[in-house]
Protein backbone atom coordinates (compact mmCIF):
# COMPACT_ATOMS: atom_id res chain seq x y z
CA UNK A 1 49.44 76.18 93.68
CA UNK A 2 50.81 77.16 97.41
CA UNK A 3 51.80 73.61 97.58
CA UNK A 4 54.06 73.87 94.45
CA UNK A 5 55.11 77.40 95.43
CA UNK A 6 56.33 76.09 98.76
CA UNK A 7 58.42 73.23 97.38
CA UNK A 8 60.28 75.47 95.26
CA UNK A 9 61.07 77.82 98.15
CA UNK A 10 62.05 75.09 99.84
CA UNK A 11 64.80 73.80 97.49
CA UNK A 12 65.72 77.29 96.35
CA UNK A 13 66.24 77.31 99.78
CA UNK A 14 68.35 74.50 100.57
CA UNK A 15 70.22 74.99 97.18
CA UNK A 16 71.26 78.19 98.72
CA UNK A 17 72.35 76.81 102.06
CA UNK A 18 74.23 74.30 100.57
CA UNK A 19 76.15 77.19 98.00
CA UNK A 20 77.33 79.35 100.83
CA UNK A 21 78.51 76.50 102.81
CA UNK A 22 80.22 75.23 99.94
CA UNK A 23 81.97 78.90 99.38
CA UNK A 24 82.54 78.88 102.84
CA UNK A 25 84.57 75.46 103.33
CA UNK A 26 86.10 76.53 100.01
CA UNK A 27 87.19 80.33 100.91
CA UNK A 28 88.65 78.83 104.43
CA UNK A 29 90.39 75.89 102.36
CA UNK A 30 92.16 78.91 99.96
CA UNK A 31 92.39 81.41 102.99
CA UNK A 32 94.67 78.97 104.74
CA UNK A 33 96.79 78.05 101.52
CA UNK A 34 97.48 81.36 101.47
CA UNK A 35 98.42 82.37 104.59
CA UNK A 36 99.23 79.39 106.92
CA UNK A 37 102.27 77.94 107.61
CA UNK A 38 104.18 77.36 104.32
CA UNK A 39 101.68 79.39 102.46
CA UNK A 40 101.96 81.64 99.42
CA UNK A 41 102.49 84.90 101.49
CA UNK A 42 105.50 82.85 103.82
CA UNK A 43 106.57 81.56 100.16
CA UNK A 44 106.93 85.12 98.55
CA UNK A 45 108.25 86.51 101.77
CA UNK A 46 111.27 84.17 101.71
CA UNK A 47 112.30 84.47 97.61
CA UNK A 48 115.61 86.49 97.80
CA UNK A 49 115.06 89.42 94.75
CA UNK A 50 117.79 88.75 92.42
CA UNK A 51 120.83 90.92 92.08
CA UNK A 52 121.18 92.58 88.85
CA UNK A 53 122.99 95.57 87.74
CA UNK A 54 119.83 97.56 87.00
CA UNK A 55 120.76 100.55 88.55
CA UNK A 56 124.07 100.57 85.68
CA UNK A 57 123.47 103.17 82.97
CA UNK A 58 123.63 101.24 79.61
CA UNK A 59 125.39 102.24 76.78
């Protein structure tokens, strides 16, 4: 029984190493999509707001 006990610790273990790593590589890969060079926050920052006449009363 500790036998069989053990060997599921042990790949409930490494299935759980292997997870965060995964969520690791895959929150740096997203991190730096995001904010590097060319990212989504340099994208937004650049988009020139359109001009409209929004601040017209309408009739």
């Amino acid at each position: 029984m500790k036998s069989a006990l053990a060997a599921f610790m042990g790949l409930a273990l490494t299935a759980t190493v292997i997870v965060a790593l995964l969520f690791m590589v895959g929150y740096k890969v997203v991190d730096d999509e995001i904010t590097g060079p060319d990212g989504y926050s340099d994208t937004v920052t650049k988009v020139a707001s359109p001009e409209t006449s929004a601040s017209q009363a309408r009739k």
